[in-house]
Protein backbone atom coordinates (compact mmCIF):
# COMPACT_ATOMS: atom_id res chain seq x y z
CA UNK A 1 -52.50 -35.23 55.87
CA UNK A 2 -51.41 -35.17 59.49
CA UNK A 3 -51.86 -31.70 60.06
CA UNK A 4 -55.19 -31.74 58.34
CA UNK A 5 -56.12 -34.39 60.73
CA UNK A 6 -54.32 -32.15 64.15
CA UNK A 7 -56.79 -29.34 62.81
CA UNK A 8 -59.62 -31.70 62.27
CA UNK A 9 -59.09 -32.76 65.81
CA UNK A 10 -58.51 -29.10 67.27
CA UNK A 11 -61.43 -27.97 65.62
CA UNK A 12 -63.69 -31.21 67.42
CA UNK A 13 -62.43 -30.19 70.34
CA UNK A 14 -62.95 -26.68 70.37
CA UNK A 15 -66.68 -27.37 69.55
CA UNK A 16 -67.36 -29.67 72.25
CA UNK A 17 -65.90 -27.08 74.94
CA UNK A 18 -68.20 -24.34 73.87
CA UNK A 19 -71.44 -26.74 73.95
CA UNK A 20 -70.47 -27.52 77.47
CA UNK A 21 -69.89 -23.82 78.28
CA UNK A 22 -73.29 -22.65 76.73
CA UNK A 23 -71.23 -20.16 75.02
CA UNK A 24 -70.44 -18.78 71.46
CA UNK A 25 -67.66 -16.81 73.08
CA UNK A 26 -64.49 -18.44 71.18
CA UNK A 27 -62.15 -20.38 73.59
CA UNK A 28 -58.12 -19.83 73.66
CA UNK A 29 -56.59 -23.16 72.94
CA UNK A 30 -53.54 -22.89 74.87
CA UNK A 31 -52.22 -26.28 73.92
CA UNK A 32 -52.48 -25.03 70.39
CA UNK A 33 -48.96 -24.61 68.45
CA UNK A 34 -48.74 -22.87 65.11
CA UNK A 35 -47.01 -24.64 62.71
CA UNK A 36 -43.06 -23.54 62.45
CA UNK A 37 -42.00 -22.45 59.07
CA UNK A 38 -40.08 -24.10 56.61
CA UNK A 39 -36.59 -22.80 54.61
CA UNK A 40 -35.29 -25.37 52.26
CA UNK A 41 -32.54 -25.36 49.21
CA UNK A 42 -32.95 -27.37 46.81
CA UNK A 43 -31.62 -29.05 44.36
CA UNK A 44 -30.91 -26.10 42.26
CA UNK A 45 -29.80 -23.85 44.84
CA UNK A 46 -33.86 -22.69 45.24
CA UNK A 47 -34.94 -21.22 48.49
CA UNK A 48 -38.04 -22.69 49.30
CA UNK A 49 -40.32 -21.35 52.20
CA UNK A 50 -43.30 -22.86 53.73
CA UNK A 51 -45.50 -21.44 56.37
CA UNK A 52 -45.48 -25.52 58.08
CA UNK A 53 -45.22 -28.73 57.01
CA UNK A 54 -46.73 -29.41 52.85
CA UNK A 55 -49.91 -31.08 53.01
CA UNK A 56 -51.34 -30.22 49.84
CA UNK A 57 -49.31 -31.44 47.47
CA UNK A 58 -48.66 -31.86 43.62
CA UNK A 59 -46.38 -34.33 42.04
CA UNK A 60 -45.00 -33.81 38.56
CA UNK A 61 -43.17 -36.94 37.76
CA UNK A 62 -43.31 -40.45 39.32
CA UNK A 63 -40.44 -41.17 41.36
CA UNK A 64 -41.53 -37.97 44.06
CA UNK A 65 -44.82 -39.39 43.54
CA UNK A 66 -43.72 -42.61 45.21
CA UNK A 67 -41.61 -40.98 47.75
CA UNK A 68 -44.59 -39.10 48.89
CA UNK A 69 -47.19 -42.11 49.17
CA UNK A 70 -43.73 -43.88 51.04
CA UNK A 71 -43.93 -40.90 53.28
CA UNK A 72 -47.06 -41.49 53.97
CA UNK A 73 -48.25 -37.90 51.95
CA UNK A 74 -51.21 -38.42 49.54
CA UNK A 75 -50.59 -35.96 46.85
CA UNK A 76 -53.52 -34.12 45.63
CA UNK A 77 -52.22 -34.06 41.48
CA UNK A 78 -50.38 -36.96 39.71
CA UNK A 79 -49.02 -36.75 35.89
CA UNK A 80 -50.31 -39.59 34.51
CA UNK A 81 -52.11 -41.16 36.76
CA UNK A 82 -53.18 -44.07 34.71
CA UNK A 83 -49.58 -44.61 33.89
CA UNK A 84 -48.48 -44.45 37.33
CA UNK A 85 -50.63 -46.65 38.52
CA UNK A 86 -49.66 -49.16 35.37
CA UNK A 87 -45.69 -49.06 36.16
CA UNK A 88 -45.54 -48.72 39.73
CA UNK A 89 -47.48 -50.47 42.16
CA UNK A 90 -44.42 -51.01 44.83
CA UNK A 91 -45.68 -47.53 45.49
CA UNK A 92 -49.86 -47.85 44.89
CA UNK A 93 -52.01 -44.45 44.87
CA UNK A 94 -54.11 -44.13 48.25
CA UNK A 95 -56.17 -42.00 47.07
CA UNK A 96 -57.37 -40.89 44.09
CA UNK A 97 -55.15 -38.04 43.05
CA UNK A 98 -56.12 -34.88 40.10
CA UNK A 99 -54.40 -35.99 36.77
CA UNK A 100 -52.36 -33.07 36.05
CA UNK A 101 -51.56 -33.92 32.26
CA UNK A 102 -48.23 -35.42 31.26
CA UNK A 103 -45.28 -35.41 33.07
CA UNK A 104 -42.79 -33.83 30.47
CA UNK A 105 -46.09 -30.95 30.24
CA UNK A 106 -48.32 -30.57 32.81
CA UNK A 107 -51.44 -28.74 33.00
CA UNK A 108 -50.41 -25.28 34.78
CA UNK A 109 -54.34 -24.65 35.03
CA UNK A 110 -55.64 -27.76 36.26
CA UNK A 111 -52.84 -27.57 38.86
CA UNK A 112 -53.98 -23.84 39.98
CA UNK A 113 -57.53 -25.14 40.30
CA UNK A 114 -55.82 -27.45 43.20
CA UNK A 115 -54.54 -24.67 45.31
CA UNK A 116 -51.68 -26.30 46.03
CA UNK A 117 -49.10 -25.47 48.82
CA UNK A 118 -46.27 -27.55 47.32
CA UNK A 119 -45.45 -28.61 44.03
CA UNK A 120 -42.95 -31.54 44.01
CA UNK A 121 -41.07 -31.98 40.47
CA UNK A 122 -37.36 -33.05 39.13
CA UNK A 123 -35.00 -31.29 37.04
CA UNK A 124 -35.46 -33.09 33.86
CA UNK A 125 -38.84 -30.50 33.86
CA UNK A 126 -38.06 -27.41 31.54
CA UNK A 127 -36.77 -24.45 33.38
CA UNK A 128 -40.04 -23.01 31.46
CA UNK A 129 -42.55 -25.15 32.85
CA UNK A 130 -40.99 -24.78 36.38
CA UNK A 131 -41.16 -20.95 36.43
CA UNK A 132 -45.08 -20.98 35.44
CA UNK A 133 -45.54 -23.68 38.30
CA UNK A 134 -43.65 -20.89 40.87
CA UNK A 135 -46.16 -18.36 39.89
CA UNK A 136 -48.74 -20.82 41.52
CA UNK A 137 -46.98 -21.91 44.28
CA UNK A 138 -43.54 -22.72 45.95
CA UNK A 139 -41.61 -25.37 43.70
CA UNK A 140 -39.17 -28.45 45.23
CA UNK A 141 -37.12 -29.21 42.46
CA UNK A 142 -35.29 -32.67 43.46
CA UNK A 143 -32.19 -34.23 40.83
CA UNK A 144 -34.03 -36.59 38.84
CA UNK A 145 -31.18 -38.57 38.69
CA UNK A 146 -27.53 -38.68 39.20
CA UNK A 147 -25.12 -41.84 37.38
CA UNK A 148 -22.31 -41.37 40.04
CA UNK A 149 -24.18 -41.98 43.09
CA UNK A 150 -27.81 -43.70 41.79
CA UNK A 151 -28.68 -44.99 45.75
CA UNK A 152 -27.58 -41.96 47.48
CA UNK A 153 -29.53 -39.51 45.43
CA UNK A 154 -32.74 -41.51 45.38
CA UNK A 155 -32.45 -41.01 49.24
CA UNK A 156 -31.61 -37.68 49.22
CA UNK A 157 -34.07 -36.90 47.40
CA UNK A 158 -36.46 -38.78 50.01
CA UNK A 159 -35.02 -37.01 52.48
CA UNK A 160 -35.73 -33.71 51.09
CA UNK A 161 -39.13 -34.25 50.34
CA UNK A 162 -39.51 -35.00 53.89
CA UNK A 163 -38.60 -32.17 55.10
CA UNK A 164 -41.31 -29.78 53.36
CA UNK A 165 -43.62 -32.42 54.54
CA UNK A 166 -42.70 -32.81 57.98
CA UNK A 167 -42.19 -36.70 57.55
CA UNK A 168 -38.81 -37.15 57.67
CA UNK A 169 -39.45 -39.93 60.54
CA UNK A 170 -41.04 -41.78 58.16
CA UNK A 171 -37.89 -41.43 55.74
CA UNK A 172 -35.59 -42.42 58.75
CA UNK A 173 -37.80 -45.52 58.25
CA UNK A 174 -37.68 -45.95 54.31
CA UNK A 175 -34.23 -45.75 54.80
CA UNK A 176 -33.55 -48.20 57.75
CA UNK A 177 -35.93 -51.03 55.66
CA UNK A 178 -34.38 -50.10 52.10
CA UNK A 179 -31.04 -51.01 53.90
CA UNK A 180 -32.61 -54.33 55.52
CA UNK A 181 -33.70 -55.26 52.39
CA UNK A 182 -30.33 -54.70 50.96
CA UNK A 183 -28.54 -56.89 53.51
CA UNK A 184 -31.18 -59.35 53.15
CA UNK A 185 -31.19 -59.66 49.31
CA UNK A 186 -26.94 -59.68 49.47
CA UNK A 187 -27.32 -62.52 51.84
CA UNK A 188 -29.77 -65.01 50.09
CA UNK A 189 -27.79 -64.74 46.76
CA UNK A 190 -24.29 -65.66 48.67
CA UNK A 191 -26.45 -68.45 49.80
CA UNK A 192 -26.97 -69.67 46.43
CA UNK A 193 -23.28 -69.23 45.44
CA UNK A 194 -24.52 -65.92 43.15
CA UNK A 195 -22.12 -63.57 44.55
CA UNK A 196 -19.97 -61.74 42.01
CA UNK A 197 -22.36 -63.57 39.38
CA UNK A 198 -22.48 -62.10 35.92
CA UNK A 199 -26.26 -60.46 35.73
CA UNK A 200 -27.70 -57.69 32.52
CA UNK A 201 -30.79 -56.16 32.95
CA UNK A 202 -32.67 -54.58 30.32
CA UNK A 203 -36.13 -53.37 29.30
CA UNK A 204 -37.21 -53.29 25.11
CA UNK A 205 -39.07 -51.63 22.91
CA UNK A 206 -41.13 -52.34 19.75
CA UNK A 207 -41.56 -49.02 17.53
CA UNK A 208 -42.95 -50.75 14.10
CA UNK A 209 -40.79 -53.59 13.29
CA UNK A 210 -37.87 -52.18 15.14
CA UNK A 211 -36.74 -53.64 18.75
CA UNK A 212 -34.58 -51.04 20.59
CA UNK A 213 -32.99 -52.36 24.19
CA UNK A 214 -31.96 -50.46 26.84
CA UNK A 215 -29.50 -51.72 28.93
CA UNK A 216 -29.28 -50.88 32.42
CA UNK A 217 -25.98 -50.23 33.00
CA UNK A 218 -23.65 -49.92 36.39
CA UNK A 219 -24.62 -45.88 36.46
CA UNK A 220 -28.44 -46.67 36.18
CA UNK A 221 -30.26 -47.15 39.58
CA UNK A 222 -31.41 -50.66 38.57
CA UNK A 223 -27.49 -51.27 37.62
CA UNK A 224 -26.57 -49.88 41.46
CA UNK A 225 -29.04 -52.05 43.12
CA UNK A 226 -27.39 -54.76 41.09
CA UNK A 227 -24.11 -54.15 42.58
CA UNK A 228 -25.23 -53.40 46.35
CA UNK A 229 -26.77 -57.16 46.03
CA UNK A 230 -23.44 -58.80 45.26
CA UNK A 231 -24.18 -59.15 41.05
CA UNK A 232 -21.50 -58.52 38.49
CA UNK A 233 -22.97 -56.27 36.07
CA UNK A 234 -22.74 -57.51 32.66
CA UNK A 235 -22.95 -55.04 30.30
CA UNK A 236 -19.80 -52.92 28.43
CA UNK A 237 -21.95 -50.48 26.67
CA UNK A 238 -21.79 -46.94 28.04
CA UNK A 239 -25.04 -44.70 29.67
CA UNK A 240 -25.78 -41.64 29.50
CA UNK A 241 -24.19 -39.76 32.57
CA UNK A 242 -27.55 -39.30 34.20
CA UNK A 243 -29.66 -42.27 34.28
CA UNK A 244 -26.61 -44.86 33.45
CA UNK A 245 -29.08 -46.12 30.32
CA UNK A 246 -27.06 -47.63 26.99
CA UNK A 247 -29.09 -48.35 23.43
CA UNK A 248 -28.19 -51.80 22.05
CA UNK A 249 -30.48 -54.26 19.33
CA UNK A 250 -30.53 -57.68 19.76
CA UNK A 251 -26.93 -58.12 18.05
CA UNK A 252 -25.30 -56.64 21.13
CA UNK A 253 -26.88 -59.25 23.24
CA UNK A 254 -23.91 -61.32 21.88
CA UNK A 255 -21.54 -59.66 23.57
CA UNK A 256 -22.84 -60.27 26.92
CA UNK A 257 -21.01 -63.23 28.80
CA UNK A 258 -22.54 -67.07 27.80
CA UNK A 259 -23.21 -67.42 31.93
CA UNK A 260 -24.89 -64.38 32.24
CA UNK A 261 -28.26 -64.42 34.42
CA UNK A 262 -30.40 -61.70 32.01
CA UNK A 263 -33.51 -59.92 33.46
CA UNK A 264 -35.95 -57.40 32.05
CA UNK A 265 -39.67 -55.81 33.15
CA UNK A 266 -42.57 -55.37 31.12
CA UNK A 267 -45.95 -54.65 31.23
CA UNK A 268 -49.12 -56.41 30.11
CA UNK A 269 -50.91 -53.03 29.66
CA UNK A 270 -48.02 -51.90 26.81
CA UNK A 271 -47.30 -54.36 24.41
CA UNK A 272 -44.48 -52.39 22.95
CA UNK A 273 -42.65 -53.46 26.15
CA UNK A 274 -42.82 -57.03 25.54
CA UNK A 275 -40.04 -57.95 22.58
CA UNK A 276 -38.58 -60.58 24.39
CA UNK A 277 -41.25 -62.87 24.15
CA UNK A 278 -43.31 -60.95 20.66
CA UNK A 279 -40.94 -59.82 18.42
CA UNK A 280 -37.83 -61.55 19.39
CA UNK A 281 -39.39 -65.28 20.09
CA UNK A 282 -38.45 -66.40 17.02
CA UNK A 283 -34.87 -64.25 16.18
CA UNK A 284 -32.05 -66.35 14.81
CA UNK A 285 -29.78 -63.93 17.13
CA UNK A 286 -32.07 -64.09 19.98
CA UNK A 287 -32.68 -67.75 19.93
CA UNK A 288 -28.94 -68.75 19.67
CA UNK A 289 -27.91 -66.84 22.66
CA UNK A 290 -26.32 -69.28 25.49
CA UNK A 291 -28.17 -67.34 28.28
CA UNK A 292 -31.57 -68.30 26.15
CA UNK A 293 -30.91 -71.62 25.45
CA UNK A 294 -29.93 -71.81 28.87
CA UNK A 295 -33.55 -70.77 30.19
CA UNK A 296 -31.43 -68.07 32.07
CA UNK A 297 -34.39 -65.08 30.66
CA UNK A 298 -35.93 -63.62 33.75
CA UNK A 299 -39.30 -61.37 33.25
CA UNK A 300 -39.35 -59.84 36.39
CA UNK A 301 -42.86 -58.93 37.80
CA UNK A 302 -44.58 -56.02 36.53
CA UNK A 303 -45.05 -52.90 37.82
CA UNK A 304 -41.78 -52.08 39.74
CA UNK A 305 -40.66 -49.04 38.33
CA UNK A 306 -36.86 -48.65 37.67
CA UNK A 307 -37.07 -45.51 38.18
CA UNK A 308 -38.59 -44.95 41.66
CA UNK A 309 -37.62 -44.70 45.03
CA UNK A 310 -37.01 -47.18 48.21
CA UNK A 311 -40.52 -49.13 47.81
CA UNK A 312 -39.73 -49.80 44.01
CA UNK A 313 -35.95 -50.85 44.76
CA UNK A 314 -37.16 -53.37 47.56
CA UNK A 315 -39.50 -55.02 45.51
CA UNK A 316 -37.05 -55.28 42.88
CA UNK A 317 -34.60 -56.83 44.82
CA UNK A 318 -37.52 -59.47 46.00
CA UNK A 319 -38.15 -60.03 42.62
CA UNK A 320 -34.03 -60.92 41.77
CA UNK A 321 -33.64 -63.00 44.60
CA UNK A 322 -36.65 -65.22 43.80
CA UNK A 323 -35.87 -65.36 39.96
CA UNK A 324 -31.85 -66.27 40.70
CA UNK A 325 -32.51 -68.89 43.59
CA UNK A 326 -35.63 -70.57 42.36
C-alpha cells in the first residue's frame, strides 16, 4: 500500500510539472528511486525474490493474514473471509479482501485472476498446493507453528513477513507493544496475588451428541502466553509437538486441580463451539467440578483467535486479566 501511494504521488507530481511546462515532453524525476530488490529464505529453506517491497498480496491462512493487517498491509485474497472475520477481530479486515476458497484448499484460479506479487501461506499447506501457487507467483512459506518456542515463532514469523513487505518498522512496533502488554498483564495479576496461580484453558466442540475438548496445553501459543503472564498451567495431558493441543471429554476435567481458574472462547456465530454452557450445562461430571461450583468458568470474549499473531495475543491477555481480577 505505501508504495502504491509513493507512485500515486510521483505520478501527481509528474503531471502537474508538465501542465506548467506546456509540454508533453516526459520529465526525468531525479528524486525518483527504484525500488531495491528483495532475497529472502524462508521457512523451508525457499529463496524468495522480489523486485521491491510486496504490495499485492495473498494470504492463505489466518494468522499471516493478521500479521499483514498488523503491518499495516491490506492483502488483496483472504481464505475464508467470512470465517476470518468471525474468529478474529483483534486483527479486523480493512478492506474488503478476494475470498480465495478454504484455507486447507484454495482456489489456484481465483488467486491468478489477482495478479498477485506475493503469496503469504504456512507449512501446514500441502507441498502440492504450494507448488501450483509458485507457478503464479513467488511463495513465503512461514512455520505455522512450533510447540518449543510458541512466542518466538509467532514473531519470527512477523518479522519475516515484514521484510517482503518493507514494514518491518511497523513489526519493530508489534513487537515493542506485544512486550508492553506482556509486562503489563504479568503485573496486574501479581497485583491480585495470581502469580504462579493454577489456570486451563480450553475450547470444545459439539459433533452430534459428542463434546470433544481441547486443551491448550504449555506447548500451545495460548498455553505460552499463559506462562509469560505469571499462570501455572494446569493441564497434564500431552499436545501434539506443533500446536501444544491435547484431546480430553469432560471426564478429564477431573483431573485438573479443585483451585484451578478455567477459561475457554467461543463464538456466537458456531454453536458447535459453545458446550460449556449447551451441552454440558446440565452434566453430572461437569456440574460437580470444584472450579464450576466455584463460578471459576471464564468465557473469554469472542473473536480472539488462538491462533494469531501479536494483536490476537494482546487482546487475549486483556481479556485474562479482566476475567481473573474482576
Amino acid at each position: 500500500m505505501r508504495r502504491l501511494l509513493l507512485t500515486a504521488a510521483a505520478t501527481t507530481a509528474a503531471v502537474l510539472t508538465l501542465a506548467a511546462c506546456g509540454t508533453t515532453e516526459p520529465v526525468a524525476d531525479s528524486s525518483a528511486k527504484p525500488s531495491e530488490a528483495i532475497t529472502l529464505t524462508d521457512a523451508t529453506g525457499a529463496k524468495i525474490k522480489l523486485d521491491g517491497p510486496a504490495t499485492k498480496v495473498v494470504a492463505t491462512e489466518w494468522s499471516v493474514v493478521e500479521s499483514l493487517v498488523t503491518l499495516g498491509v491490506d492483502p488483496v485474497g483472504v481464505a475464508d473471509v467470512k470465517g476470518y472475520k468471525t474468529w478474529d477481530t483483534a486483527a479486523p479486515l480493512k478492506n474488503e479482501p478476494k475470498d480465495i476458497g478454504t484455507r486447507g484448499e484454495p482456489s489456484m484460479d481465483t488467486i491468478a485472476s489477482l495478479a498477485p506479487d506475493l503469496i503469504v501461506a504456512t507449512t501446514d499447506l500441502t507441498p502440492a498446493a504450494v507448488g501450483q501457487l509458485r507457478k503464479v507467483a513467488p511463495v513465503l512459506e512461514v512455520t505455522s507453528a512450533d510447540g518449543s518456542d510458541q512466542i518466538g515463532q509467532m514473531l519470527e514469523n512477523l518479522d519475516l513477513i515484514a521484510k517482503a513487505t518493507g514494514t518491518s518498522a511497523e513489526a519493530a512496533t508489534a513487537r515493542k507493544d506485544f512486550g508492553s502488554k506482556v509486562a503489563e498483564g504479568k503485573k496486574a495479576l501479581a497485583g491480585a496475588g495470581l502469580a504462579g496461580a493454577p489456570y486451563a484453558f480450553s475450547d470444545g466442540y459439539v459433533t452430534g451428541n459428542q463434546v470433544s475438548l481441547r486443551p491448550y496445553t504449555s506447548g500451545s501459543l495460548i498455553g505460552a502466553v499463559n506462562e509469560a503472564i505469571g499462570l501455572k498451567n494446569a493441564w497434564t495431558v500431552k499436545g501434539d509437538a506443533a500446536y501444544g493441543l491435547g484431546t480430553t471429554d469432560v471426564e478429564g476435567l477431573t483431573a485438573l486441580p479443585k483451585d484451578v481458574r478455567f477459561a475457554y472462547i467461543a463464538n456466537k456465530d458456531d454453536a458447535s463451539s459453545t458446550p460449556f454452557t449447551g451441552a454440558l450445562a446440565k452434566n453430572a461430571v461437569w456440574t460437580s467440578l470444584p472450579f464450576v461450583k466455584a463460578g471459576e468458568v471464564h468465557r473469554l470474549p469472542d473473536g480472539i483467535w488462538m491462533f494469531g499473531g501479536p494483536d490476537s495475543m494482546a487482546a487475549y491477555i486483556d481479556a485474562v486479566v479482566a476475567a481473573l481480577t474482576k
